[in-house]
Every structure is written in C-alpha cells, then in structure tokens.
Protein backbone atom coordinates (compact mmCIF):
# COMPACT_ATOMS: atom_id res chain seq x y z
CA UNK A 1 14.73 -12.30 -23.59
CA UNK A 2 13.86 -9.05 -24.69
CA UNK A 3 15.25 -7.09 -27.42
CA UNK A 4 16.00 -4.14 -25.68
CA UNK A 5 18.90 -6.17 -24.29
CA UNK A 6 22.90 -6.68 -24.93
CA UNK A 7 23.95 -9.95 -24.78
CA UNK A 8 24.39 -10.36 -21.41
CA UNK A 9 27.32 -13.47 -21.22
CA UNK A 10 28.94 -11.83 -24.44
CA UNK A 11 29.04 -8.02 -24.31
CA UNK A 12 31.23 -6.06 -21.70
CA UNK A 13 29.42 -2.93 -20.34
CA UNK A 14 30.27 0.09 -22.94
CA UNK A 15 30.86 3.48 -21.84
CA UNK A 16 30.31 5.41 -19.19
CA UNK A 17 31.11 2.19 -17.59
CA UNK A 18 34.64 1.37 -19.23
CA UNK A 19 36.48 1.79 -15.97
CA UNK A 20 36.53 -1.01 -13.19
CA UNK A 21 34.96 -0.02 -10.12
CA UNK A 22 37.91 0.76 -7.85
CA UNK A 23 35.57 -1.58 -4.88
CA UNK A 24 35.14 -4.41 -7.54
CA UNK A 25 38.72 -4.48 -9.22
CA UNK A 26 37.16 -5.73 -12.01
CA UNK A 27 34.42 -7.31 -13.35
CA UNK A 28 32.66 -10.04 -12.22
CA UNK A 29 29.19 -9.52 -13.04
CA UNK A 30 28.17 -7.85 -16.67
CA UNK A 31 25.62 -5.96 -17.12
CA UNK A 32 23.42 -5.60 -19.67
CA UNK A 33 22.63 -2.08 -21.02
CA UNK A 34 18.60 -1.53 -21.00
CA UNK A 35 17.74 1.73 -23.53
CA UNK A 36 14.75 1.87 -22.83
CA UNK A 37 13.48 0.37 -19.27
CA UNK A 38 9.54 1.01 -20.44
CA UNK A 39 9.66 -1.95 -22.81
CA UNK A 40 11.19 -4.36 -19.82
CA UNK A 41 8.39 -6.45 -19.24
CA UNK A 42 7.50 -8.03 -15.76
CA UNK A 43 8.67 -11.48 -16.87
CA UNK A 44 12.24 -10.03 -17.83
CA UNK A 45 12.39 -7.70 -15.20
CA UNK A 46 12.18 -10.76 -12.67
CA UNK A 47 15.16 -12.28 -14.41
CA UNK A 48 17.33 -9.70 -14.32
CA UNK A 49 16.94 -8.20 -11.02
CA UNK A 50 19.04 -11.14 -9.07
CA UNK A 51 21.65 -10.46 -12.39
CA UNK A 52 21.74 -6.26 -11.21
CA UNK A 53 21.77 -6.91 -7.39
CA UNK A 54 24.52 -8.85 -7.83
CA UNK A 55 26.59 -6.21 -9.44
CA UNK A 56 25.37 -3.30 -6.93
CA UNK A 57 26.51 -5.41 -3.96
CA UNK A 58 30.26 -4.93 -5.96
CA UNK A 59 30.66 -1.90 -7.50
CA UNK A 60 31.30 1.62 -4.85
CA UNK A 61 28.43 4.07 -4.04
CA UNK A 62 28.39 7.25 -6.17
CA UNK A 63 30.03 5.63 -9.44
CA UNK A 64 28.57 6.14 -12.57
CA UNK A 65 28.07 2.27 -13.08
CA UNK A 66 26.55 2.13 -9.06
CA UNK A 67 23.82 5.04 -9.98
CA UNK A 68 23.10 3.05 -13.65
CA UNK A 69 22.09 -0.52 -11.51
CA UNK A 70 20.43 1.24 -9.09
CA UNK A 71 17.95 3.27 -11.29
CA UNK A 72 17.71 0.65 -13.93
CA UNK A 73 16.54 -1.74 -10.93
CA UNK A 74 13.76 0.85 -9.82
CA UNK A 75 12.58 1.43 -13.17
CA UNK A 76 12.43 -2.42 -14.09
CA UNK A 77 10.29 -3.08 -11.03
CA UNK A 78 7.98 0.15 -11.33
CA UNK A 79 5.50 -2.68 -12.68
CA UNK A 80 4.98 -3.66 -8.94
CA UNK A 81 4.31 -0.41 -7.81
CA UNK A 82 1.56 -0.17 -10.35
CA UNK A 83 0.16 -3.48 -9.20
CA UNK A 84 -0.30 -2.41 -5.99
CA UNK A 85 -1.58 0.59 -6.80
CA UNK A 86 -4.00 -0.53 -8.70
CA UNK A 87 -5.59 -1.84 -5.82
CA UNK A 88 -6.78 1.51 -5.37
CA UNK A 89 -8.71 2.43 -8.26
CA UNK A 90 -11.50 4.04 -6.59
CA UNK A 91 -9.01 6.99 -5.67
CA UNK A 92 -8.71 7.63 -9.36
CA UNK A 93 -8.01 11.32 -8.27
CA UNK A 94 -5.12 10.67 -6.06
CA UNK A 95 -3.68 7.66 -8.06
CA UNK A 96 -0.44 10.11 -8.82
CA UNK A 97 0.40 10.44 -5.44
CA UNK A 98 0.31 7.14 -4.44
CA UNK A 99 1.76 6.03 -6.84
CA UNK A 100 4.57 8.45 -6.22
CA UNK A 101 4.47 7.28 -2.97
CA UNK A 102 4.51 3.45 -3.72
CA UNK A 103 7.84 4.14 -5.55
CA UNK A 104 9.42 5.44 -2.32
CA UNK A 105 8.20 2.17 -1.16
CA UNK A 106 10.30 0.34 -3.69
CA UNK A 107 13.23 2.44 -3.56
CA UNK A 108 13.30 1.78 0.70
CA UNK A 109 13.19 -2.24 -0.83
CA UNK A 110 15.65 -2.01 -3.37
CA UNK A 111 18.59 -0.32 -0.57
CA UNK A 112 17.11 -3.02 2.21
CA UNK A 113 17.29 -5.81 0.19
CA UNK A 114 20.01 -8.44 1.07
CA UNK A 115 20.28 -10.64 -2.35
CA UNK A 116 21.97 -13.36 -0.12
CA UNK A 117 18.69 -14.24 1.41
CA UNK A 118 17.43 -15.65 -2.02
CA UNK A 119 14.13 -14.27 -1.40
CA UNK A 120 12.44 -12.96 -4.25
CA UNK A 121 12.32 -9.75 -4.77
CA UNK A 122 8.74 -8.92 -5.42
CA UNK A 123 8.03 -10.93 -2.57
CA UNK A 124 10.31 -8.80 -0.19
CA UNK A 125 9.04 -5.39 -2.35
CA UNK A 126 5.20 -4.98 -2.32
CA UNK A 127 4.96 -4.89 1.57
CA UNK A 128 7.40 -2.04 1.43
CA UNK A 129 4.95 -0.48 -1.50
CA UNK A 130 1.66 -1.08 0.22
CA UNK A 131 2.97 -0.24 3.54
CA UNK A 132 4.69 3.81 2.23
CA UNK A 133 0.42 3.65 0.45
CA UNK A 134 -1.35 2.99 3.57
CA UNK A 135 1.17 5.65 4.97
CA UNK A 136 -0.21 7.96 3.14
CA UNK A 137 -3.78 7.44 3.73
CA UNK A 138 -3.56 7.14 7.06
CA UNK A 139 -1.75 11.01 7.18
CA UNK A 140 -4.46 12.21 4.92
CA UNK A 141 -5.48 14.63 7.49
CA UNK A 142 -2.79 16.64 6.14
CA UNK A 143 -2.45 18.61 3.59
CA UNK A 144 0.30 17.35 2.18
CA UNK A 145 2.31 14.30 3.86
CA UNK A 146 4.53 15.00 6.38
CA UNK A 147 6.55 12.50 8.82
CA UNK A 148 4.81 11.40 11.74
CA UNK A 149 8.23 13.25 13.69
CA UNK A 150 7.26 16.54 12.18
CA UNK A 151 3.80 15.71 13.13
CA UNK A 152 4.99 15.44 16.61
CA UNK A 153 7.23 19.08 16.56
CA UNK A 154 4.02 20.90 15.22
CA UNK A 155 2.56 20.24 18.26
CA UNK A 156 5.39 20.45 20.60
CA UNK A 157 5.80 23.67 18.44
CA UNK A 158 2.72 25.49 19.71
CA UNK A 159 3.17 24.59 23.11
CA UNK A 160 6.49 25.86 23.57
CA UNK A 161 5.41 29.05 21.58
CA UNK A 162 2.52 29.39 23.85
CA UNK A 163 4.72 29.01 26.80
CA UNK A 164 7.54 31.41 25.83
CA UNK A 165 5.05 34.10 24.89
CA UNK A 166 3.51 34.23 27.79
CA UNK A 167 6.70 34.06 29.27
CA UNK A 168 8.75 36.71 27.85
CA UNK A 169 5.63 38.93 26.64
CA UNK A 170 6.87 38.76 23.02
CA UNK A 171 7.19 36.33 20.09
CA UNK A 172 9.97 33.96 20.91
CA UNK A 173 12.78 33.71 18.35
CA UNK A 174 13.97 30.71 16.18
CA UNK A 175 16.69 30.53 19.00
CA UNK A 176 14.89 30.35 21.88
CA UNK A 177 12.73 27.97 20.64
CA UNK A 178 15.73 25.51 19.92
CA UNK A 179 16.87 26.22 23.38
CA UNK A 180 13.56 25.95 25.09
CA UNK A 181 13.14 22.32 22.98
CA UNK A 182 16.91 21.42 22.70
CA UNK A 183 16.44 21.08 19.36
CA UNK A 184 18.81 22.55 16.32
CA UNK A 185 17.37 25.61 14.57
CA UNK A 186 17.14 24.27 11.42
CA UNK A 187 15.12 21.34 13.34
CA UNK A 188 12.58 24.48 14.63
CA UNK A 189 12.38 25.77 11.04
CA UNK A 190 11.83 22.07 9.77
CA UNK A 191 8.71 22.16 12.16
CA UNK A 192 7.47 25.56 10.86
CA UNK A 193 7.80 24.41 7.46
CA UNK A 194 5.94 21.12 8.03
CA UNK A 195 3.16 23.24 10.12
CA UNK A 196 1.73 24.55 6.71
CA UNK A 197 0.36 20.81 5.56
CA UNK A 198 -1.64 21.08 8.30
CA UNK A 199 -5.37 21.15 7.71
CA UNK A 200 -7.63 22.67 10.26
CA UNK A 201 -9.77 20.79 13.04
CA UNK A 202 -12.60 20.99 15.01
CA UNK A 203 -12.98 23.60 17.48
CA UNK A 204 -14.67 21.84 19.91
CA UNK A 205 -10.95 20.41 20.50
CA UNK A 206 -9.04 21.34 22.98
CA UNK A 207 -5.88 23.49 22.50
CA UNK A 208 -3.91 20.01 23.62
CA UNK A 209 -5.50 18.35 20.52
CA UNK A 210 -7.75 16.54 23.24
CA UNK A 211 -11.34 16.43 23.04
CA UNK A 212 -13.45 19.17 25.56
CA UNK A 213 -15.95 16.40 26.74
CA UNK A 214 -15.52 15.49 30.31
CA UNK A 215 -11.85 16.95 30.65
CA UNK A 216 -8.90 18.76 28.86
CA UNK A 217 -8.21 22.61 28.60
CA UNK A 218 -10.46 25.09 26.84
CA UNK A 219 -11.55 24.62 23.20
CA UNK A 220 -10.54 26.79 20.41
CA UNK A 221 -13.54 27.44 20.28
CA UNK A 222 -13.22 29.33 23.55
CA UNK A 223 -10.30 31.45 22.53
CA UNK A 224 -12.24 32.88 19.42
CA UNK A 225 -11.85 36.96 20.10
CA UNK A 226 -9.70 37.01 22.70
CA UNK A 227 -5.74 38.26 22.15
CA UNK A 228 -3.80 35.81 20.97
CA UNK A 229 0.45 36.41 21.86
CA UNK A 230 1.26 34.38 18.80
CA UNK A 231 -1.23 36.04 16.21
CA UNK A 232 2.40 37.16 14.68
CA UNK A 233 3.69 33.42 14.10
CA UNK A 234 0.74 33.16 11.28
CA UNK A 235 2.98 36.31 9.50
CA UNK A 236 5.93 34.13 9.85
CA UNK A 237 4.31 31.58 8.14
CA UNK A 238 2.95 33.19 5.26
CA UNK A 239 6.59 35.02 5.16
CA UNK A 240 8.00 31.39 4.83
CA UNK A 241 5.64 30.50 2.30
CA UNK A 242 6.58 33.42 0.20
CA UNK A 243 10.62 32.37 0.33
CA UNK A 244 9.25 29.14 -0.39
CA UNK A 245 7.97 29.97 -4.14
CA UNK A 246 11.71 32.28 -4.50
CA UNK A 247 13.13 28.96 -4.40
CA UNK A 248 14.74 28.46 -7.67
CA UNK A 249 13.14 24.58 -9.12
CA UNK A 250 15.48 22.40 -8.12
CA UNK A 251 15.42 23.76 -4.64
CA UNK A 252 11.67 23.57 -4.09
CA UNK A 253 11.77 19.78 -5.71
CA UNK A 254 14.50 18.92 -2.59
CA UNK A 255 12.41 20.98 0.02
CA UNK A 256 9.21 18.80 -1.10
CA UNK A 257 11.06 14.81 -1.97
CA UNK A 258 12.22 15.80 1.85
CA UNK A 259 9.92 17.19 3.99
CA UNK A 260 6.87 15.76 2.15
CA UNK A 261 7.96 12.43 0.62
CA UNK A 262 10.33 11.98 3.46
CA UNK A 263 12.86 10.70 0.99
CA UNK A 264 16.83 10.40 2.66
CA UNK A 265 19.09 12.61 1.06
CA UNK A 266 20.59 9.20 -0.85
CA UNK A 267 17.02 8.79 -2.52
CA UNK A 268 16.73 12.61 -3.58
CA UNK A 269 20.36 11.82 -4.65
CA UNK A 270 19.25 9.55 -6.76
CA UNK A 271 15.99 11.22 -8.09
CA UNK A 272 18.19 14.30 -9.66
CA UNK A 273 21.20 12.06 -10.34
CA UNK A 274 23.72 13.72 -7.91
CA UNK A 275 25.62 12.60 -4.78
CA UNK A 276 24.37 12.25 -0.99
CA UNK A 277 26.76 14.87 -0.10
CA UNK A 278 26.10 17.33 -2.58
CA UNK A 279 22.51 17.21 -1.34
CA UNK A 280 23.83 17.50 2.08
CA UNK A 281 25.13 20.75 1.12
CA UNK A 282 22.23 21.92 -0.74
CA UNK A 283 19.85 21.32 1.91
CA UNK A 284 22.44 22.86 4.41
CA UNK A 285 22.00 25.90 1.89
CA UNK A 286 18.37 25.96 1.69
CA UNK A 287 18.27 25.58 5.22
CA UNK A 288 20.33 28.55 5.78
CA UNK A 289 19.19 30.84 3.10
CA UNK A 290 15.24 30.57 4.73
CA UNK A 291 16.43 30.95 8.26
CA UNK A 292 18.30 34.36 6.82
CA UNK A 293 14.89 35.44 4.98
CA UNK A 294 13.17 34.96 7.98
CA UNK A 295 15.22 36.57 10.36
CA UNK A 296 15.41 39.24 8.08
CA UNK A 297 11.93 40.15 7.73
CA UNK A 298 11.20 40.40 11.59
C-alpha cells in the first residue's frame, strides 16, 4: 500500500474528524487520511474506493468527515478521467475542457453509485465520463456549453419576444415574458444569460431555425435592413454581460460551474467546499442582484 497512507485497521481518523457523525453514532468504518491524493496511484485508488464508499453511505451530508470522503474519492479516481480523455488527443487544444468536463462525469458517478451492487467502480464510472465528453462535443456549436433546456428557452425566447413586440409595440419586460411562457423570472434571465454562448448560423435559415428550401418562414437573410422591434434586446445583452464581469470571483465561478458546466448546486458545493444551501442562497443573490442591474438600466 502506499506510503501516503495511515494504517488503515490501526489508526482512528485524527482531527477534523474526532467527532462521531451524529447519522453513524460511531465508527464503523476508518478511514485512512490521504495528504496528498496526487501520489494515490490507480492500483491503490481501486482498493480504497469500496473502503471510502462504505463510510459515505454512514456518515450525514454536510459534515466535515462527509465532504473529506467525498473529495478524496474524486481526486483518487481523477486517473479515469484522464484515461478517457486521453482518447482524445487530437483535440490537444481543448483537452482542459474536457477534461473538466469528464470530471463532472465522475462526480455524477461517485453520488449515483450504489456500493451494494458490488460493481466496480471504474466499470460503473467511465460511461458517466465519456458520456458528460461526447456531451460536450456534440454542443460544440456553442460557444460555451450550455444545457440542452437552456438550449430549448433561447429559442422559445425569441419567439415569445418576437410575439410580444409585435404585440404591445414595445420591448416586453422580464415579467411579461415569464407570464407569456409561465416561466419564473429568474428562469427568463437564466435564458438570456445562456443566449450569449450562442454562436451565429447561417442565414439562409429560417427565423424558426428551419432550413428556407422548399418550406419554413423567411430567412434571416431576408430580414437584413428592415426594422427589427427587438434591436434593443442585443443592449440588454451586452448590459448583462457588463454585470457579468462586476461579479466579484467567486460569483462569476458559480454563474459559470452552473449555467455552463451544468453542475447541481451540491457539486458547486463541493467544488468551493461549502454547503448546498449556502449556494442556494448565493445563487438566489446573484440571481437577484442581475435582475436589479437590469431593470435598472432600462
């Protein structure tokens, strides 16, 4: 076994981890302390990962000793994400994102995975890896990934905007586009902010994303120089863009691990080491604070 490691029969946990989980009682599993996950190889990795599972099925979300298994086991098994990345060498220039993308592969494994099972866990892991890495290839007509439901309000997006406008001879508001769609405002403003991944297309497409040939409404190509009701909405979006980047760090690291990795607000939880509820709030915040600089600049 590797050095790195306590004895793992012998050796209690040591502080942080000196109190029993109020879920577990008290121990039944120990675990070993890991200093420095990097020198874990693949071989040892395998042999403890049954050892950590066992001990996050006992201990109570949102402990100290719950957040240690649970990051120790994604950084032990970060060796499979590599391995199927490296599938993709010939994207040299991209092999950051997916591999960013193959660990939210393995982090969707490591909270589905049911230990009872006794399936191995590499086994159950790399389709979850290769499936978030196809993922993103296959959005790659984006900008920047966004979920295929986002995807779907962009569109529904413009033709409710369309409609309204016409309707009401003005830009519609935040409001009335989450009454027109029955949708929640911050669900409108989700769809604004996921709008600016989006990469242009031809214009021999149809404003209904169809193509012109045979059927299907006019082209954009049609439209070019004639007044458009929502030439306004592009201000918006620059104007969001802007109280993007005010975004203190932190903020703008949630905004992207959720609207571009489409992480849950557990995963970002455990990315920056804090609770799903406190990222709740903070997104709640966010949320709020870019609906307010909006409304305030019209």
């Amino acid at each position: 076994m590797n050095t790195v490691f306590e004895d793992v029969c012998d050796t209690p946990l040591q502080a942080p981890y000196d109190a029993p989980s109020p879920r577990a009682g008290r121990y039944s599993t120990t675990l070993p302390r890991i200093e420095d996950t990097g020198s874990v190889t693949p071989h040892d990795a395998k042999a403890l990962t049954p050892l950590f599972f066992e001990r996050l099925a006992e201990l109570e979300e949102g402990t100290p000793e719950y957040q240690y298994a649970r990051n120790t086991l994604i950084e032990m098994n970060l060796s499979l994400v590599r391995y199927v990345a490296s599938r993709y060498r010939s994207h040299s220039d991209q092999m950051e994102d997916i591999v960013q993308v193959g660990t939210i592969g393995l982090i969707k494994a490591i909270d589905r995975f049911d230990l009872s099972r006794r399936t191995d866990f590499a086994a159950f892991a790399i389709p979850h890896v290769l499936g978030e890495i196809k993922r993103f290839f296959r959005d790659t007509s984006w900008a920047v990934h966004v979920p295929r439901r986002l995807q779907e309000l962009r569109i529904d997006l413009a033709q409710a905007m369309e409609h309204l406008s016409a309707l009401l001879d003005r830009e519609p508001t935040v409001k009335e586009l989450a009454e027109h769609l029955q949708l929640t405002e911050e669900e409108i403003i989700e769809g604004i902010v996921a709008g600016n991944g989006y990469t242009a297309v031809s214009l021999h497409l149809s404003c209904d994303g169809e193509s012109t040939q045979g059927a299907g409404g006019p082209a954009f190509a049609d439209l070019l120089g004639a007044t458009d009701p929502a030439t306004e909405h592009v201000e918006d979006r620059y104007a969001l863009a802007s109280l993007l980047q005010q975004l203190d760090e932190r903020d703008r690291l949630i905004v992207h691990l959720r609207f571009d990795r489409e992480m849950t607000q557990a995963q970002i939880g455990a990315v920056l080491g804090i609770s799903q509820m406190h990222v709740s709030r903070l997104l709640a915040r966010i949320i709020k604070q870019l609906r307010k600089g909006m409304l305030g600049q019209q």
